[in-house]
Protein backbone atom coordinates (compact mmCIF):
# COMPACT_ATOMS: atom_id res chain seq x y z
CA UNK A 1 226.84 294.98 -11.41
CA UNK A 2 228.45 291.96 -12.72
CA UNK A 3 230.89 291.54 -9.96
CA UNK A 4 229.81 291.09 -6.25
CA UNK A 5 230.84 293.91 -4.28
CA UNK A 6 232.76 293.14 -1.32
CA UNK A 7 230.71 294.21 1.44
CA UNK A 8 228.10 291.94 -0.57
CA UNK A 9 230.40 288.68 0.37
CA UNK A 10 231.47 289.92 3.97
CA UNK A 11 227.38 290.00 4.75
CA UNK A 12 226.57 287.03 3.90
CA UNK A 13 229.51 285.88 5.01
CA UNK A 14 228.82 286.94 8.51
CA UNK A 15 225.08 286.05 8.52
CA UNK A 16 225.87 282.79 7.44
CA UNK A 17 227.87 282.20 10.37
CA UNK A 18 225.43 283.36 12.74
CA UNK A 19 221.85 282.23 10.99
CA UNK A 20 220.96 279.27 13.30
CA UNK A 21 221.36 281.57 16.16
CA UNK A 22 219.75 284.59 14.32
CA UNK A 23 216.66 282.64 13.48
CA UNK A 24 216.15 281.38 17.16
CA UNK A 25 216.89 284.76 18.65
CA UNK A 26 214.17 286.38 16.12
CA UNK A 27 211.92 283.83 15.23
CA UNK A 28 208.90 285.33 17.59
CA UNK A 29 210.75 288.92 17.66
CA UNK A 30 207.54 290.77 16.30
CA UNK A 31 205.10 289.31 18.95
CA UNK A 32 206.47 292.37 21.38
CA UNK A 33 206.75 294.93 18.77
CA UNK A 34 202.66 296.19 18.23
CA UNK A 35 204.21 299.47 16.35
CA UNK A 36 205.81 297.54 14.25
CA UNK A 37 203.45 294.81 13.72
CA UNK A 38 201.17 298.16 12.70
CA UNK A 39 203.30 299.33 10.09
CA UNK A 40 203.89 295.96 8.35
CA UNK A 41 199.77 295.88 8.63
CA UNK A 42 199.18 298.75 6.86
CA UNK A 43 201.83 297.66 4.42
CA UNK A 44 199.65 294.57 3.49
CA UNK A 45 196.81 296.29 3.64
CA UNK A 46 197.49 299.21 0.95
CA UNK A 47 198.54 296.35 -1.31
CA UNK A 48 195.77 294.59 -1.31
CA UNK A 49 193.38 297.96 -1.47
CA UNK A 50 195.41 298.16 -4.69
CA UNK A 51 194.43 294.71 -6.15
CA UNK A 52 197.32 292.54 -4.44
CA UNK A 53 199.90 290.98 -6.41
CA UNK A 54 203.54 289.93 -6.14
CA UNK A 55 205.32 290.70 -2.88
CA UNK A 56 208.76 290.32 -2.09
CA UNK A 57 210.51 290.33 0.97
CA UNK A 58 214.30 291.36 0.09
CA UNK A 59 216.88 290.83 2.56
CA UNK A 60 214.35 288.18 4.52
CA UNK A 61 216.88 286.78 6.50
CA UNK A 62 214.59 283.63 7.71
CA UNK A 63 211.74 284.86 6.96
CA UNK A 64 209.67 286.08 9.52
CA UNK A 65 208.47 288.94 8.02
CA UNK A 66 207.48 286.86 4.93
CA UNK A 67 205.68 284.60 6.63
CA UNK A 68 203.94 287.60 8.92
CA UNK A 69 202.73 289.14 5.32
CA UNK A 70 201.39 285.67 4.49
CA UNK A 71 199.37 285.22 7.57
CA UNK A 72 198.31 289.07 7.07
CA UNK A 73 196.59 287.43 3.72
CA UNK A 74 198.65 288.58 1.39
CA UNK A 75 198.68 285.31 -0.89
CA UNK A 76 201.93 286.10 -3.40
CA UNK A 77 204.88 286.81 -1.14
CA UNK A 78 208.41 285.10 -1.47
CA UNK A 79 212.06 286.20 -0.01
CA UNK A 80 215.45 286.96 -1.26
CA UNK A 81 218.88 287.19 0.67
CA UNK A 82 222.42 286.83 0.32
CA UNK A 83 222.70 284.33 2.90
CA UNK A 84 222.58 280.81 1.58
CA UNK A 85 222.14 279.44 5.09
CA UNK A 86 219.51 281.83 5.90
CA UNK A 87 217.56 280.72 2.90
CA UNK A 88 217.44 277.25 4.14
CA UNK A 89 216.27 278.07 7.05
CA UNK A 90 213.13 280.14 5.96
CA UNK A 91 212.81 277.34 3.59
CA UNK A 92 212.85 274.87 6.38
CA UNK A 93 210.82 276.90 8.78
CA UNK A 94 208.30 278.32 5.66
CA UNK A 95 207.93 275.46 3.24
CA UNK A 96 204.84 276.88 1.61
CA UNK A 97 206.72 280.47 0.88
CA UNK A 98 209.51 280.55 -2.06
CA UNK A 99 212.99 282.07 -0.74
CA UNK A 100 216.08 281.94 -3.05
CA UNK A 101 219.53 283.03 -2.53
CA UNK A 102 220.21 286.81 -4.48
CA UNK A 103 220.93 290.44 -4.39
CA UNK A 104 218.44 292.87 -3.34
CA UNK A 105 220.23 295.32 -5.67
CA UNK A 106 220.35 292.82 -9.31
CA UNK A 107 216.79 291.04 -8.94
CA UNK A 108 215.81 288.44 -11.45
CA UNK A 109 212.97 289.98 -11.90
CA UNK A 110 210.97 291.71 -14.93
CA UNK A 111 210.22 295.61 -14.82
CA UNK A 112 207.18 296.53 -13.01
CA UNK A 113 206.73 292.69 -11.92
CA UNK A 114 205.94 293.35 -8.07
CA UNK A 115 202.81 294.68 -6.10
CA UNK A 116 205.08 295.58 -2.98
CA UNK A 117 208.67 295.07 -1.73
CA UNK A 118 209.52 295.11 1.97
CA UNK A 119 212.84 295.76 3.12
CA UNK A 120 213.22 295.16 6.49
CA UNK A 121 216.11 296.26 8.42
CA UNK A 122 218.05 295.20 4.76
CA UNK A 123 219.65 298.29 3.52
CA UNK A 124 221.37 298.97 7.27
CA UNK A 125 224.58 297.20 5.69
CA UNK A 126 224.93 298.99 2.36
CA UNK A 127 227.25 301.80 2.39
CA UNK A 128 225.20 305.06 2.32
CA UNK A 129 226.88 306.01 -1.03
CA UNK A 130 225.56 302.76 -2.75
CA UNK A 131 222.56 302.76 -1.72
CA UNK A 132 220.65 304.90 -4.33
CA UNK A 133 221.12 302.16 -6.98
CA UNK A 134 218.78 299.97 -4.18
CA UNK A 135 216.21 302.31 -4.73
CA UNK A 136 216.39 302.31 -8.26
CA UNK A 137 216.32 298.35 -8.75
CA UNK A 138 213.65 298.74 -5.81
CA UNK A 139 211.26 301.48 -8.62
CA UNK A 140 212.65 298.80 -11.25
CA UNK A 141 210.71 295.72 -9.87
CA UNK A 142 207.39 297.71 -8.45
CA UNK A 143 204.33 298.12 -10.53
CA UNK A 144 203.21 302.55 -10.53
CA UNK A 145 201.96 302.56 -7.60
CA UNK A 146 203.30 299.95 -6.05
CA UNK A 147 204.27 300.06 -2.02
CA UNK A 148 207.68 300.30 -0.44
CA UNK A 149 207.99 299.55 3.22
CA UNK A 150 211.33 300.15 4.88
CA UNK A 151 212.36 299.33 8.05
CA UNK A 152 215.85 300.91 9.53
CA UNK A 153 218.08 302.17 12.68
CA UNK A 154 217.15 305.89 12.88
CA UNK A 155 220.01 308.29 13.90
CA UNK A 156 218.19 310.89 16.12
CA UNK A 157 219.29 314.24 14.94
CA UNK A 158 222.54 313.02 13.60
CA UNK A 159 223.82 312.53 10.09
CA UNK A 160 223.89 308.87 8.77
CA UNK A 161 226.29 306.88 11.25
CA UNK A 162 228.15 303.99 11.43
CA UNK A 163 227.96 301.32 14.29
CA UNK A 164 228.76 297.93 15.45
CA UNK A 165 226.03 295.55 14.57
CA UNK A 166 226.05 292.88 15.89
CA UNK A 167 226.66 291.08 12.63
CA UNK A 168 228.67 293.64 10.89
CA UNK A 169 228.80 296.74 10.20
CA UNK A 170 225.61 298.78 10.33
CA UNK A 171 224.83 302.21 9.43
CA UNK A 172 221.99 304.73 11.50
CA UNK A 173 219.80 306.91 8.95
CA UNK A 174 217.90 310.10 9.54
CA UNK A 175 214.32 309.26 8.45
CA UNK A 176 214.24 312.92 6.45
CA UNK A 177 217.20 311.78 4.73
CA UNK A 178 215.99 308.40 3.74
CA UNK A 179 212.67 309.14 2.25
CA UNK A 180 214.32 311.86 0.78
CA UNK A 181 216.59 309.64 -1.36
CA UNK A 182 213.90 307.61 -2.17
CA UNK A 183 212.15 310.32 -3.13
CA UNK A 184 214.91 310.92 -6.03
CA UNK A 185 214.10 307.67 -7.51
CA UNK A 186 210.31 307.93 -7.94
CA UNK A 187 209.52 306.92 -4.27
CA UNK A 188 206.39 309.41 -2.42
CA UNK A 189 205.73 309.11 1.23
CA UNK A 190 202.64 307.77 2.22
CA UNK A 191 203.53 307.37 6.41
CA UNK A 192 205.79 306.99 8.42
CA UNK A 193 207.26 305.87 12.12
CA UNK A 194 209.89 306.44 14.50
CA UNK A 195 209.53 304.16 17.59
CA UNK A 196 211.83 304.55 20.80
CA UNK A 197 214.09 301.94 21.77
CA UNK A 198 212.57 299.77 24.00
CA UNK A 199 214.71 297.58 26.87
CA UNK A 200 217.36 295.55 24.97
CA UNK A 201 217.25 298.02 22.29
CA UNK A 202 220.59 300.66 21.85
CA UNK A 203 218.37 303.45 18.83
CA UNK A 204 215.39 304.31 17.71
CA UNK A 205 213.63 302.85 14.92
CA UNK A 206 212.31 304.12 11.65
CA UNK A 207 209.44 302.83 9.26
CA UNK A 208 208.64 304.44 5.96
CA UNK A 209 205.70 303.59 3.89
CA UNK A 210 206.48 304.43 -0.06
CA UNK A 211 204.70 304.77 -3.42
CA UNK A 212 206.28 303.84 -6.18
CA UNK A 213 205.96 306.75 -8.83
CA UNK A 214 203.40 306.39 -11.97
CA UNK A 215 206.16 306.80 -13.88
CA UNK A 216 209.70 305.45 -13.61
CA UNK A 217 212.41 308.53 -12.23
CA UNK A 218 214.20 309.75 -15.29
């Protein structure tokens, strides 16, 4: 799209506001999530079994996941978000990664360009009727074969729900739902994991791990 939707400009409006206190609050969030840690692990992992490459981190925020994927040894990984403050904060805090400011869903990137794309807690914001065109830039930008890891709010039995982030507004998925629109455009399931809420947390989370199609979805 040409135009920036509006939802677009209210997120990054609202992260913007809050990024200072964002990045402090998160900065050493994954030290006390092991489950998690494990999924982004075997994330890095099945890209470099594949010959490594390009990773991007879309929706980084300040980029602690980035920077987690770097230490993990992947050697190509750089970030993308809508929040212009955010980015120069992962640029301040990560000054050997590359983070610009863009739209997870119109990447300047070439087809097929990318080993693996993380999206981490990212597409919560996005409408559930506009989200399929993520998915497709997502298959747009990844190699065949390359891996998708998402990271969400899972919504336990009920259909895809709206709540009040903290930030803005959020939306809950059910994981079967999720992979199955992926699924529709070129995405297969590799793994997958729902974690509990632990203390300070109000829903379960969900982790998918996603192979891009050898050919693009028609």
């Amino acid at each position: 799209m040409t135009e920036p939707l509006s939802y677009h400009r209210a997120t990054a409006d609202a992260y913007d506001a809050i990024a200072v206190r964002y990045a402090e609050l998160f900065r050493d969030a994954l030290d006390g999530l092991p489950l998690d840690r494990a999924m982004i692990a075997a994330f890095a992992e099945t890209v470099r079994a594949a010959g490594s490459g390009r990773v991007a981190e879309l929706g980084c925020g300040p980029g602690t996941v980035a920077a987690y994927l770097r230490d993990l040894g992947l050697t190509d990984v750089f970030g993308v978000d809508l929040s212009p403050v955010m980015i120069d904060l992962a640029r301040e805090a990560h000054p050997d990664l590359r983070f610009e400011v863009g739209s997870m869903e119109a990447l300047d990137l070439a087809d097929g360009q990318l080993a693996g794309v993380v999206s981490w807690y990212s597409l919560i914001h996005i409408p559930p009727r506009d989200v399929p065109p993520y998915f497709a830039e997502f298959r747009r930008v990844l190699a065949p074969g390359g891996v998708l890891l998402l990271g969400f709010f899972e919504s336990e039995g009920a259909p895809v729900t709206a709540f009040d982030h903290k930030v803005t507004t959020a939306y809950r998925w059910p994981i079967d739902d999720l992979a199955a629109l992926a699924g529709e455009s070129g995405f297969t399931e590799v793994g997958r994991m729902l974690r509990e809420p632990l203390e300070g947390e109000r829903f379960r989370r969900g982790h998918l791990l996603m192979r891009a199609a050898r050919q693009p979805a028609q």
